[in-house]
C-alpha atoms as a PDB file:
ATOM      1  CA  UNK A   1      57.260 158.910  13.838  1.00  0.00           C
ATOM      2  CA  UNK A   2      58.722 155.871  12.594  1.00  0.00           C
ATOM      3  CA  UNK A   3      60.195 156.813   8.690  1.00  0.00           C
ATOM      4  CA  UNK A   4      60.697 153.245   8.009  1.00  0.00           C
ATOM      5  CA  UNK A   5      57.480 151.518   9.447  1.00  0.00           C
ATOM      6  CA  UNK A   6      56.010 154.598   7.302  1.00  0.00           C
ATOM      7  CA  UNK A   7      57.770 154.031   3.717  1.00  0.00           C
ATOM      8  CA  UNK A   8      56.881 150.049   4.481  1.00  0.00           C
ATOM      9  CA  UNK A   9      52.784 150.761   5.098  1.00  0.00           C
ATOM     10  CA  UNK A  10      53.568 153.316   1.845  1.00  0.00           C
ATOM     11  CA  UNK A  11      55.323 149.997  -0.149  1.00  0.00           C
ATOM     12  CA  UNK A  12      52.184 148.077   0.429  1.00  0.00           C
ATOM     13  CA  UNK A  13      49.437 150.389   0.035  1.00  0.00           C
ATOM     14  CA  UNK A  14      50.976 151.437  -3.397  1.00  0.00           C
ATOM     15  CA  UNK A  15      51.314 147.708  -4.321  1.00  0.00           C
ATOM     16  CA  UNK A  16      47.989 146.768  -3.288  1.00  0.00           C
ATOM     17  CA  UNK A  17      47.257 150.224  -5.680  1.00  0.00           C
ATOM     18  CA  UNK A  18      49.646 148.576  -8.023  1.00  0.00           C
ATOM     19  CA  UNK A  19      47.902 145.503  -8.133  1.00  0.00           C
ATOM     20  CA  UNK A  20      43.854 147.393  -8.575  1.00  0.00           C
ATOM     21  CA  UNK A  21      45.435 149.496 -11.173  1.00  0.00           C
ATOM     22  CA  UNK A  22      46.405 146.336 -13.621  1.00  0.00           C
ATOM     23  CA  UNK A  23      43.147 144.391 -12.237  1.00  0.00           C
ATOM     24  CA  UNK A  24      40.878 147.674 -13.857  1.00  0.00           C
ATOM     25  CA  UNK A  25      43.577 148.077 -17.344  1.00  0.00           C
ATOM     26  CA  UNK A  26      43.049 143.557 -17.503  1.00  0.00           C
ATOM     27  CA  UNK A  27      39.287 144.028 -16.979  1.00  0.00           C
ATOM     28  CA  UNK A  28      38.113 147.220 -18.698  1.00  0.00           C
ATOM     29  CA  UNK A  29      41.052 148.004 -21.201  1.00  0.00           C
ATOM     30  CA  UNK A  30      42.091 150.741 -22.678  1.00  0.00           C
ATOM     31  CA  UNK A  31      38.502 152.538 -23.795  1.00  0.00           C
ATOM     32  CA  UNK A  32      37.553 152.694 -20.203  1.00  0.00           C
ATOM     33  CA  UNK A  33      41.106 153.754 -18.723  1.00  0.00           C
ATOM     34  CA  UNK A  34      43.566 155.661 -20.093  1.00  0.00           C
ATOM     35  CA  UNK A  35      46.771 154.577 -22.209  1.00  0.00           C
ATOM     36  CA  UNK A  36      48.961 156.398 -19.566  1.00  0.00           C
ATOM     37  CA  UNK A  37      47.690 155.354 -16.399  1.00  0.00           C
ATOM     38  CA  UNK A  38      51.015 153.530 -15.706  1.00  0.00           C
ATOM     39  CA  UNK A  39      52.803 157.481 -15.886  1.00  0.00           C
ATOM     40  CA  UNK A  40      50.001 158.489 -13.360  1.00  0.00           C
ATOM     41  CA  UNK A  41      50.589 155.476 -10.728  1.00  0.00           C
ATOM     42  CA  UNK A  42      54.091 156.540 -11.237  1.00  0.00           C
ATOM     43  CA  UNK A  43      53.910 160.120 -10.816  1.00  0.00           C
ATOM     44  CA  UNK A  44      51.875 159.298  -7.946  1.00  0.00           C
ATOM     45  CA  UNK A  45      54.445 156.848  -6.069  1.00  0.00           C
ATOM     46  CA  UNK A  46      56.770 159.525  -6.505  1.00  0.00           C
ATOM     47  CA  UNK A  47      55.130 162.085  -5.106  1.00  0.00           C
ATOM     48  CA  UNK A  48      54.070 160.157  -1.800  1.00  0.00           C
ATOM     49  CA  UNK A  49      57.935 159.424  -1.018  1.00  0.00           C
ATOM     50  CA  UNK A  50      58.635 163.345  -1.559  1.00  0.00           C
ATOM     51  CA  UNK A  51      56.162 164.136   0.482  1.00  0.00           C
ATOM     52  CA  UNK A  52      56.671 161.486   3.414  1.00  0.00           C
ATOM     53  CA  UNK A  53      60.612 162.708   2.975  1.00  0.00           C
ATOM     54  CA  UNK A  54      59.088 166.200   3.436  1.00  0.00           C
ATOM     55  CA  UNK A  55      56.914 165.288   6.734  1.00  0.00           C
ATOM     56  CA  UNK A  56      59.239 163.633   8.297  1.00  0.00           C
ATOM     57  CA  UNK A  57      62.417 166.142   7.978  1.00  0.00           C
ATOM     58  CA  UNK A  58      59.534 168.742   9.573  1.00  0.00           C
ATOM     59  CA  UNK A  59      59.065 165.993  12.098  1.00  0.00           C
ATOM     60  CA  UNK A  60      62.405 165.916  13.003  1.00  0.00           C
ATOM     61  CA  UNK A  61      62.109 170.189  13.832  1.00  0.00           C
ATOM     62  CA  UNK A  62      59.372 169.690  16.170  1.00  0.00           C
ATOM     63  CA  UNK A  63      55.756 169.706  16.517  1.00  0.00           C
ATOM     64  CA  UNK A  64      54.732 173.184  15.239  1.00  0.00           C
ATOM     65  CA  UNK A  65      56.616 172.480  12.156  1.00  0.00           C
ATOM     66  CA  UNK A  66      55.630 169.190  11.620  1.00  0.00           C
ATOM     67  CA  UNK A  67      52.197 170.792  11.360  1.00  0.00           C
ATOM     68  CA  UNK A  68      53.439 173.257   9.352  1.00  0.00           C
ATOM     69  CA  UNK A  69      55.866 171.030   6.815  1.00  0.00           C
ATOM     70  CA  UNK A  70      52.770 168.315   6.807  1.00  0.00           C
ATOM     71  CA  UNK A  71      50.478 171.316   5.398  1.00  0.00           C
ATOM     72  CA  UNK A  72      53.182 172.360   2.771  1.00  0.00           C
ATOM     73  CA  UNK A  73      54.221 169.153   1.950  1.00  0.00           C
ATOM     74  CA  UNK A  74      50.453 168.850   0.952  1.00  0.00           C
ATOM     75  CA  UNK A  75      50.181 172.068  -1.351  1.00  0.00           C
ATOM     76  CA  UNK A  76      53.245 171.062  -2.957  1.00  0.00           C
ATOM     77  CA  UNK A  77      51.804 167.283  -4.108  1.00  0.00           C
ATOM     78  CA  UNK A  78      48.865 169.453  -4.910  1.00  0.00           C
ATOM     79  CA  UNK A  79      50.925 171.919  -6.957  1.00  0.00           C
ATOM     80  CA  UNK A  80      53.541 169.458  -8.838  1.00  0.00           C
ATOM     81  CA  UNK A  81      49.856 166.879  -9.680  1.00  0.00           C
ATOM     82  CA  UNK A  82      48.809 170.467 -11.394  1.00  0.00           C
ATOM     83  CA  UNK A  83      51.974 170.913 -13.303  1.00  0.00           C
ATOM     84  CA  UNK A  84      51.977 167.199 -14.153  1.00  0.00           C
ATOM     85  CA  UNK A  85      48.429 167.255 -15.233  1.00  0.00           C
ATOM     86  CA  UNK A  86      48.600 170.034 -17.057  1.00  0.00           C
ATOM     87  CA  UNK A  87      51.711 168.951 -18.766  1.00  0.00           C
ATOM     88  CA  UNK A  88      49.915 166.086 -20.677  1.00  0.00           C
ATOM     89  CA  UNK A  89      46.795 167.724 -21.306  1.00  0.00           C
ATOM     90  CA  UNK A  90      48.615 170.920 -22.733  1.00  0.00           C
ATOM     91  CA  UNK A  91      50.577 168.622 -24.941  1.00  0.00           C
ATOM     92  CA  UNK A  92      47.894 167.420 -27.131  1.00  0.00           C
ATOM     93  CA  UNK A  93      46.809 164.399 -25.132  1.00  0.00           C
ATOM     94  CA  UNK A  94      43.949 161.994 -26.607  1.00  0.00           C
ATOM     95  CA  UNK A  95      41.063 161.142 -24.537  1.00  0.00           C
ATOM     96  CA  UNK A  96      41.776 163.884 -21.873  1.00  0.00           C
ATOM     97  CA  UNK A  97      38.608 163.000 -19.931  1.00  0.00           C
ATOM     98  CA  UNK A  98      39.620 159.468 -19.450  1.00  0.00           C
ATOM     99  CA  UNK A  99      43.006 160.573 -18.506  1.00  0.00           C
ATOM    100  CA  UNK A 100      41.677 163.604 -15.913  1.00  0.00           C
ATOM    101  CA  UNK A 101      39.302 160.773 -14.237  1.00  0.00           C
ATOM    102  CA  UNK A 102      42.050 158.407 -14.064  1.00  0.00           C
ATOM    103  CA  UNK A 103      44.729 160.995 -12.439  1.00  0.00           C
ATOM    104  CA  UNK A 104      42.040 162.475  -9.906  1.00  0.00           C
ATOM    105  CA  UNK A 105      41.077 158.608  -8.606  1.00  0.00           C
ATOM    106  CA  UNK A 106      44.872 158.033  -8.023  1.00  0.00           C
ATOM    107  CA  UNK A 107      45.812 160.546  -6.668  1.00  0.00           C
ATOM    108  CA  UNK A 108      42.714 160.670  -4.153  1.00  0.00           C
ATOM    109  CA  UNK A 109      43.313 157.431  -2.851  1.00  0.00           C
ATOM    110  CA  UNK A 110      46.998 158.278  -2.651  1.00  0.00           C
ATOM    111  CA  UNK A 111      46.173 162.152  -0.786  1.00  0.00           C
ATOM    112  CA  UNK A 112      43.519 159.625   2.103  1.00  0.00           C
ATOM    113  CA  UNK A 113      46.500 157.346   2.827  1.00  0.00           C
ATOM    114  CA  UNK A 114      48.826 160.104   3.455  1.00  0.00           C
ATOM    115  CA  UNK A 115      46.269 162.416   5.189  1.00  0.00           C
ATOM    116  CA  UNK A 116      45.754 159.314   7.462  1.00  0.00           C
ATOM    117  CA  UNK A 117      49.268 158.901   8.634  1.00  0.00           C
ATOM    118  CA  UNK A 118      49.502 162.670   8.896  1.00  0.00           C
ATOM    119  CA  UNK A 119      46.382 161.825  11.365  1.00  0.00           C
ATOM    120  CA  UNK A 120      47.581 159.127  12.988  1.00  0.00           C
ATOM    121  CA  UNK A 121      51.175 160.860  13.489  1.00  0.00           C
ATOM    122  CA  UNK A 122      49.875 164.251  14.816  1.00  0.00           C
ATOM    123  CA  UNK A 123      47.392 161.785  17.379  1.00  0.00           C
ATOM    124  CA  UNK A 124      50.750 159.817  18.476  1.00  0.00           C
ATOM    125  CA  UNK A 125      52.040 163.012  19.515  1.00  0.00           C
ATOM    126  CA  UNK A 126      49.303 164.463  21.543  1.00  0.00           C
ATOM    127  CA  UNK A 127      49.708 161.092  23.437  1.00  0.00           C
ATOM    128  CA  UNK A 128      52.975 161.030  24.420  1.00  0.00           C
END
């Protein structure tokens, strides 16, 4: 597992997200996305280096707990997007259905790209 070859595919795939995002908030404006999808992309950018920090130190232990670590790094980016969810919608957000469909797109393209590496990494090792 290379970390760096792994944060630079990350860099580009959330620029490339980066790029879509402001493409869809030029195009179909703030009615059809919500006024806080920039704090989403965020949150979400964040959480992908925490949890390809998290794989990676599990990496480094060995196989059986990079399988493990990969799995809990997982329920905790599934955990903190709860907390972070709820946070907004529990403090009297506007539009929450706008803002719900917007956080659960991001963060499932973000959750495929990292369950890809995570596939990709754990087929590297049964290679070698």
């Amino acid at each position: 597992m290379n970390l760096l070859r792994i944060l630079t595919s990350f860099g580009v795939f959330s620029g490339l997200m980066a790029i879509l995002t402001a493409l869809l908030v030029y195009l179909f404006g703030p009615p059809w996305l919500h006024e806080k999808v920039w704090f989403i992309y965020l949150f979400q950018v964040a959480a992908g280096l925490l949890f390809f920090l998290a794989n990676y130190a599990a990496w480094r232990k060995g196989d059986q707990a990079y399988v493990v670590g990969s799995l809990a790094a997982l329920m905790g980016k599934f955990l903190l997007s709860g907390v972070f969810a709820a946070f907004f919608i529990l403090g009297g957000l506007e539009n929450e259905l706008w803002f719900v469909l917007d956080f659960m797109l991001l963060y499932l393209f973000f959750s495929v790209f990292e369950i890809t590496v995570i596939i990709s990494n754990l087929r590297a090792q049964k290679n070698t």
